[in-house]
PDB file of N, CA and C in Angstrom:
ATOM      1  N   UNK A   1      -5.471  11.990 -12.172  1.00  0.00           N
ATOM      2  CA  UNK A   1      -6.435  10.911 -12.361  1.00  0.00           C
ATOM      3  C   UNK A   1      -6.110   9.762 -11.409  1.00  0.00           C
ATOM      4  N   UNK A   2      -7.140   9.078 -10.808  1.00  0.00           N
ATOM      5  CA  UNK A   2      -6.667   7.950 -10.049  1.00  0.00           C
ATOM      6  C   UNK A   2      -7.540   6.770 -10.541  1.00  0.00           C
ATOM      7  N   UNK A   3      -6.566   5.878 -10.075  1.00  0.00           N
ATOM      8  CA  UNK A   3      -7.266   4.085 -10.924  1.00  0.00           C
ATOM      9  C   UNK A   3      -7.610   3.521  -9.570  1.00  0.00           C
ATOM     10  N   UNK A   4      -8.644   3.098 -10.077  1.00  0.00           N
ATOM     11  CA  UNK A   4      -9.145   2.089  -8.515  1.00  0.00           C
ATOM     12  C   UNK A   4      -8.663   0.985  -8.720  1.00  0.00           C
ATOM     13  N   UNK A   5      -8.150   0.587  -7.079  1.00  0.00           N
ATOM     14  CA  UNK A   5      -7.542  -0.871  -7.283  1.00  0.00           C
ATOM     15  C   UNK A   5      -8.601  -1.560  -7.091  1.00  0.00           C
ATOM     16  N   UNK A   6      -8.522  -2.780  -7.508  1.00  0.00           N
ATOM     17  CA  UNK A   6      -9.174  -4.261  -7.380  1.00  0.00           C
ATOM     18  C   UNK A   6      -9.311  -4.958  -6.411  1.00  0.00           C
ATOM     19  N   UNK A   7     -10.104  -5.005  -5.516  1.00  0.00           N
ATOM     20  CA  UNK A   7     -10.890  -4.878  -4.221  1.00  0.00           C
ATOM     21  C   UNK A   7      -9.783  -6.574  -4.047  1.00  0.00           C
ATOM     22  N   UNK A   8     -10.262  -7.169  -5.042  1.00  0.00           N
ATOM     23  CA  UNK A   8      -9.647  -8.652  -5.284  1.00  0.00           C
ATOM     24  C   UNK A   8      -8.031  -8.616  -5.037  1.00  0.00           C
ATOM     25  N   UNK A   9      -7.540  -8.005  -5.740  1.00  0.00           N
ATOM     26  CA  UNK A   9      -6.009  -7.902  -5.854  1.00  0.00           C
ATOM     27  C   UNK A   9      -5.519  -7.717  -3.881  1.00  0.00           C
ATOM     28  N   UNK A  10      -6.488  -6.388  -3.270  1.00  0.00           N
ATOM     29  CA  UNK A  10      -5.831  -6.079  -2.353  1.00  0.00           C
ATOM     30  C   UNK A  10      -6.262  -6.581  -1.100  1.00  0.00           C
ATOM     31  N   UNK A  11      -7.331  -7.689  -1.309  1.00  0.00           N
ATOM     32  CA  UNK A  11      -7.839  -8.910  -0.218  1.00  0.00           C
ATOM     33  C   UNK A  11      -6.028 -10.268  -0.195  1.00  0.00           C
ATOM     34  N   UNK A  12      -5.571 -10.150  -1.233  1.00  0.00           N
ATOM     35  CA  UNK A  12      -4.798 -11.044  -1.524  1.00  0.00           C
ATOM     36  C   UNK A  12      -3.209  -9.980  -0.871  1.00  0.00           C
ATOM     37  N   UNK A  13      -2.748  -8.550  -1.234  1.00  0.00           N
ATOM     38  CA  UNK A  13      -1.431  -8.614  -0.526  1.00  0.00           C
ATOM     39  C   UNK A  13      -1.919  -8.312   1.120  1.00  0.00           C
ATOM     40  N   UNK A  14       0.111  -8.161   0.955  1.00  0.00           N
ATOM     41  CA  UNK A  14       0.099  -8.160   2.731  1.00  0.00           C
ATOM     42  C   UNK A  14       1.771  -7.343   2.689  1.00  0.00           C
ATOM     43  N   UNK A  15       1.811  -6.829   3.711  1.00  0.00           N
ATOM     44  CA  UNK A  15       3.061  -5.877   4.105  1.00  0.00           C
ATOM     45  C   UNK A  15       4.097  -6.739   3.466  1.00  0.00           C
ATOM     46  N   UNK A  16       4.664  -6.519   2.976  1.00  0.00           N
ATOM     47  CA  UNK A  16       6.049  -7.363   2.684  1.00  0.00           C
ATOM     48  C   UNK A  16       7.095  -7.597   4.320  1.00  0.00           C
ATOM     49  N   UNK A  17       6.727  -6.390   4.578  1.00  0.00           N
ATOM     50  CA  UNK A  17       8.260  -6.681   5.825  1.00  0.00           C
ATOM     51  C   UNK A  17       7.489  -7.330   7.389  1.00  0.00           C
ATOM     52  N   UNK A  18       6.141  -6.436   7.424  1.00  0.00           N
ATOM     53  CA  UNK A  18       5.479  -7.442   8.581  1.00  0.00           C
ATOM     54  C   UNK A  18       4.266  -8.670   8.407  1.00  0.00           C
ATOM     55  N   UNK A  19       4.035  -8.851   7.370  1.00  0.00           N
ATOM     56  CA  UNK A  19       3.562 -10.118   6.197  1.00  0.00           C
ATOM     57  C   UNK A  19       1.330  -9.188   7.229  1.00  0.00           C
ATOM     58  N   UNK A  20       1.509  -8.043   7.028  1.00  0.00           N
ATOM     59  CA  UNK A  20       0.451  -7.959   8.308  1.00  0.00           C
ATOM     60  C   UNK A  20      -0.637  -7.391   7.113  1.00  0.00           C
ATOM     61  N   UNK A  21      -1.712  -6.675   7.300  1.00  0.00           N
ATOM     62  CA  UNK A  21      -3.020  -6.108   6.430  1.00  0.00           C
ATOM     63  C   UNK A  21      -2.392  -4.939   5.673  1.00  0.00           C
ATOM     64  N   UNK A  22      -2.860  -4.320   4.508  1.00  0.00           N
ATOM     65  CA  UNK A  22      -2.548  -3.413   4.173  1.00  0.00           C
ATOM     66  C   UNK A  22      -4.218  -2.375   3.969  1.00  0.00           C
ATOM     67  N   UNK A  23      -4.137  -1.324   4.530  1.00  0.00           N
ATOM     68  CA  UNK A  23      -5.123  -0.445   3.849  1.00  0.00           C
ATOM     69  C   UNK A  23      -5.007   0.050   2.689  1.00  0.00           C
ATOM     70  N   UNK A  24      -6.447   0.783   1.840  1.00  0.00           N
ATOM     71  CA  UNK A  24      -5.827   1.162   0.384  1.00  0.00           C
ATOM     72  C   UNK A  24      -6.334   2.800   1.083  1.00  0.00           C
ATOM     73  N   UNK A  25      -5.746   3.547   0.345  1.00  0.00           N
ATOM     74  CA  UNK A  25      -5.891   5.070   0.709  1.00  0.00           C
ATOM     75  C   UNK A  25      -6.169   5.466  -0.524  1.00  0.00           C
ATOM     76  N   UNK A  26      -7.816   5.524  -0.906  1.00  0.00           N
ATOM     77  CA  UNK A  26      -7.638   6.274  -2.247  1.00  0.00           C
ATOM     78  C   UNK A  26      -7.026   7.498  -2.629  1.00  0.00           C
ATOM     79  N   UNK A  27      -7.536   8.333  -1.861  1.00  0.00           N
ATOM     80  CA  UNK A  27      -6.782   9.976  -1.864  1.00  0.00           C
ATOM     81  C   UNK A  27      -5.381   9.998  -2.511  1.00  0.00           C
ATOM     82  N   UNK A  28      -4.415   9.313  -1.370  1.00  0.00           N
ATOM     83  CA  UNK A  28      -3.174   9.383  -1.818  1.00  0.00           C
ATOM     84  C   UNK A  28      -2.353   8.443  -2.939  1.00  0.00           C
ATOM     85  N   UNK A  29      -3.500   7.597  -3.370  1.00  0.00           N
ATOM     86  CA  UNK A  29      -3.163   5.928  -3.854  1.00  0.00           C
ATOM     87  C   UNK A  29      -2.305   5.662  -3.487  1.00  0.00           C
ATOM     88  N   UNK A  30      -1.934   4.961  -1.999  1.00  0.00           N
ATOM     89  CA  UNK A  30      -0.805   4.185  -0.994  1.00  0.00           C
ATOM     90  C   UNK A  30      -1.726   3.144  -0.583  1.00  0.00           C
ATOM     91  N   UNK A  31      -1.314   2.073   0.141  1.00  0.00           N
ATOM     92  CA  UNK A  31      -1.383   1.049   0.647  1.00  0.00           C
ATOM     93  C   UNK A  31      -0.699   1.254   1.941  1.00  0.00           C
ATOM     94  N   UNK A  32      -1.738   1.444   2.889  1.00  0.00           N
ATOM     95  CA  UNK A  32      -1.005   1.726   4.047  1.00  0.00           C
ATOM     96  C   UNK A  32      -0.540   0.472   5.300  1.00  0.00           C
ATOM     97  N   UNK A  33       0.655   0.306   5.290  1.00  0.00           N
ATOM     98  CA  UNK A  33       0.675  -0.996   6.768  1.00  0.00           C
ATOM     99  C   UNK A  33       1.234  -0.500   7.788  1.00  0.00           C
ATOM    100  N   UNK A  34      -0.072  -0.488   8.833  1.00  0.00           N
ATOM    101  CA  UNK A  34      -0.115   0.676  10.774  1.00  0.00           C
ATOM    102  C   UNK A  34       0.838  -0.243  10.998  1.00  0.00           C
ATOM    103  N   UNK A  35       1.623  -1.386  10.845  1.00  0.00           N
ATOM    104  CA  UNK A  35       2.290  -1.804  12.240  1.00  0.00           C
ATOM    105  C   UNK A  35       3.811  -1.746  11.414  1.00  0.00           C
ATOM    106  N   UNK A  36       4.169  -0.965  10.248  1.00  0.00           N
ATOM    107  CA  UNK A  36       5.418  -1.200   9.567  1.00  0.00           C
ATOM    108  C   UNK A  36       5.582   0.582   9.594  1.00  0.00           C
ATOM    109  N   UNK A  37       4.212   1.043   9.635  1.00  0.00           N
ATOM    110  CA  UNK A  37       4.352   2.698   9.268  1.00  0.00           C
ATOM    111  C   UNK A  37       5.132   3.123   8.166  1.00  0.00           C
ATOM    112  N   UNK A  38       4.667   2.271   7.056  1.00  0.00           N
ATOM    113  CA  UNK A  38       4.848   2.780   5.806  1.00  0.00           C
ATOM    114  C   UNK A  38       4.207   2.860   4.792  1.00  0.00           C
ATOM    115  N   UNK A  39       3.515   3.619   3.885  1.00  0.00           N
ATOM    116  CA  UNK A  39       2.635   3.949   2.955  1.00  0.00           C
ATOM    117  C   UNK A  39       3.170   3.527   1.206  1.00  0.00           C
ATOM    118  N   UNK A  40       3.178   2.224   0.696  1.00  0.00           N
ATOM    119  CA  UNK A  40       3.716   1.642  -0.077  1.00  0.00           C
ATOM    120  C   UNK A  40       2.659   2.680  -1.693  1.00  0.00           C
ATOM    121  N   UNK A  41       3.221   3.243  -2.220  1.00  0.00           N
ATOM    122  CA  UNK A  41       3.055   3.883  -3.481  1.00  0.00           C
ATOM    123  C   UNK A  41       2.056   2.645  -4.593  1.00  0.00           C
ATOM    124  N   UNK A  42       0.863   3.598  -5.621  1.00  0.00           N
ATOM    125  CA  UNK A  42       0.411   2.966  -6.370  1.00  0.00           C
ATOM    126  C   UNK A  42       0.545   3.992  -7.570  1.00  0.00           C
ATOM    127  N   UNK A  43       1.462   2.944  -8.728  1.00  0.00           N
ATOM    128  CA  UNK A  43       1.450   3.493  -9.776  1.00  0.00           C
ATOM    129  C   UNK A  43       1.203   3.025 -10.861  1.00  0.00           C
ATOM    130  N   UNK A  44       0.134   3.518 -11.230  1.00  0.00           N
ATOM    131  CA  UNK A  44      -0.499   3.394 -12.986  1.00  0.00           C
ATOM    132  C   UNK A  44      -1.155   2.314 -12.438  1.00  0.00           C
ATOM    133  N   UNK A  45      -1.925   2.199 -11.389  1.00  0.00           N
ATOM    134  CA  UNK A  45      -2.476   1.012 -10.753  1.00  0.00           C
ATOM    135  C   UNK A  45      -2.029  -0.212 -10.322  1.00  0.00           C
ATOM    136  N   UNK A  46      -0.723  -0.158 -10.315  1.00  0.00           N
ATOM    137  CA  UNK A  46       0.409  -1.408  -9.901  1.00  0.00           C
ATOM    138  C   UNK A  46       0.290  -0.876  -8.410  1.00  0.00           C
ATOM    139  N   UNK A  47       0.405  -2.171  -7.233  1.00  0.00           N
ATOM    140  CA  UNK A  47       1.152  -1.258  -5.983  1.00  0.00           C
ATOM    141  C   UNK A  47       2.983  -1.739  -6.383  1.00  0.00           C
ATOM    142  N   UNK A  48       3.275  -0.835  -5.598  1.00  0.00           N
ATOM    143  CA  UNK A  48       5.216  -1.187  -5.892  1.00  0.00           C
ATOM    144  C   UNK A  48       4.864  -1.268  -4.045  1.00  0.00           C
ATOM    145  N   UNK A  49       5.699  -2.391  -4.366  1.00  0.00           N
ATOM    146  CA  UNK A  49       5.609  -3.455  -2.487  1.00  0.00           C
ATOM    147  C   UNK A  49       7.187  -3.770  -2.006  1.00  0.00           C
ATOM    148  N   UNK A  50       7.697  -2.347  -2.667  1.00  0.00           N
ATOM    149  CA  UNK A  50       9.284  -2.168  -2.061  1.00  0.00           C
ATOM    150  C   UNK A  50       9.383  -1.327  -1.104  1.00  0.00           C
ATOM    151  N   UNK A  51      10.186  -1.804   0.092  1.00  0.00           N
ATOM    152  CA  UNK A  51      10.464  -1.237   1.319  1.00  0.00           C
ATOM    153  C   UNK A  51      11.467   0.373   0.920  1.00  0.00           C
ATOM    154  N   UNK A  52      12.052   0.160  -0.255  1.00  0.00           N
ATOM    155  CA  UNK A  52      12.690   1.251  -0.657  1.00  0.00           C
ATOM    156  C   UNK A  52      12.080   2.075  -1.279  1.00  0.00           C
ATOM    157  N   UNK A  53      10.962   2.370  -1.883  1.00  0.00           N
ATOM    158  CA  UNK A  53      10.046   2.656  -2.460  1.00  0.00           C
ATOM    159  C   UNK A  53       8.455   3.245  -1.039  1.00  0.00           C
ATOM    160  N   UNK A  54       8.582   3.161  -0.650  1.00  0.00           N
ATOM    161  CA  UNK A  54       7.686   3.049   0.752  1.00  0.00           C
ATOM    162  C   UNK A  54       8.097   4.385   1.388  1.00  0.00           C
ATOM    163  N   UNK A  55       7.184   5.063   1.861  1.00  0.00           N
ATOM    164  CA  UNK A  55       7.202   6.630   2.357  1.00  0.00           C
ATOM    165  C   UNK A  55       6.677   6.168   3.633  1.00  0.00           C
ATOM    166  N   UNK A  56       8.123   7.022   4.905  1.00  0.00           N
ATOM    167  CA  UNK A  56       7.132   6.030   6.102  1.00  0.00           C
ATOM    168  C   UNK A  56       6.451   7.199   6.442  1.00  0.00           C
ATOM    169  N   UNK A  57       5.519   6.844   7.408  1.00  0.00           N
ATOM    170  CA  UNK A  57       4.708   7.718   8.236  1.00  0.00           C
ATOM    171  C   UNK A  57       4.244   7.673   9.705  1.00  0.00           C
ATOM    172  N   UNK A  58       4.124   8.778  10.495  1.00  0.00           N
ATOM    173  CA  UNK A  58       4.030   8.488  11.741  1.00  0.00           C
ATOM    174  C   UNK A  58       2.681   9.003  12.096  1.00  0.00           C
ATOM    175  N   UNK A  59       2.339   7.929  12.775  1.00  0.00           N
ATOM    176  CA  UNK A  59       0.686   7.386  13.599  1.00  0.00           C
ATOM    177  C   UNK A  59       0.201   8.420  14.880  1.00  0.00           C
TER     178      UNK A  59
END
């Protein structure tokens, strides 16, 4: 099952480590930031906005 995030909530974050945009990826529910290349996890509709927690990925 996936929870839609709040269009509101995710106008308001930003990368934690490059303070830069985040995309939302419904498919995978991640929050993706292109210039940190890491796909920050959404669970139970929370994002978790830990760098340790963050699955990187390459572009």
């Amino acid at each position: 099952m996936t929870t839609e995030l709040d269009p509101r909530l995710l106008s308001l974050l930003v990368c934690p480590l490059t303070k830069g945009p985040l995309t939302y990826d419904r498919e995978t529910q991640e929050l993706i930031s292109p210039r940190a290349k890491l796909a920050f996890p959404i669970r139970d509709g929370i994002p978790v906005m830990l760098a340790d927690e963050a699955r990187s990925i390459d572009a």
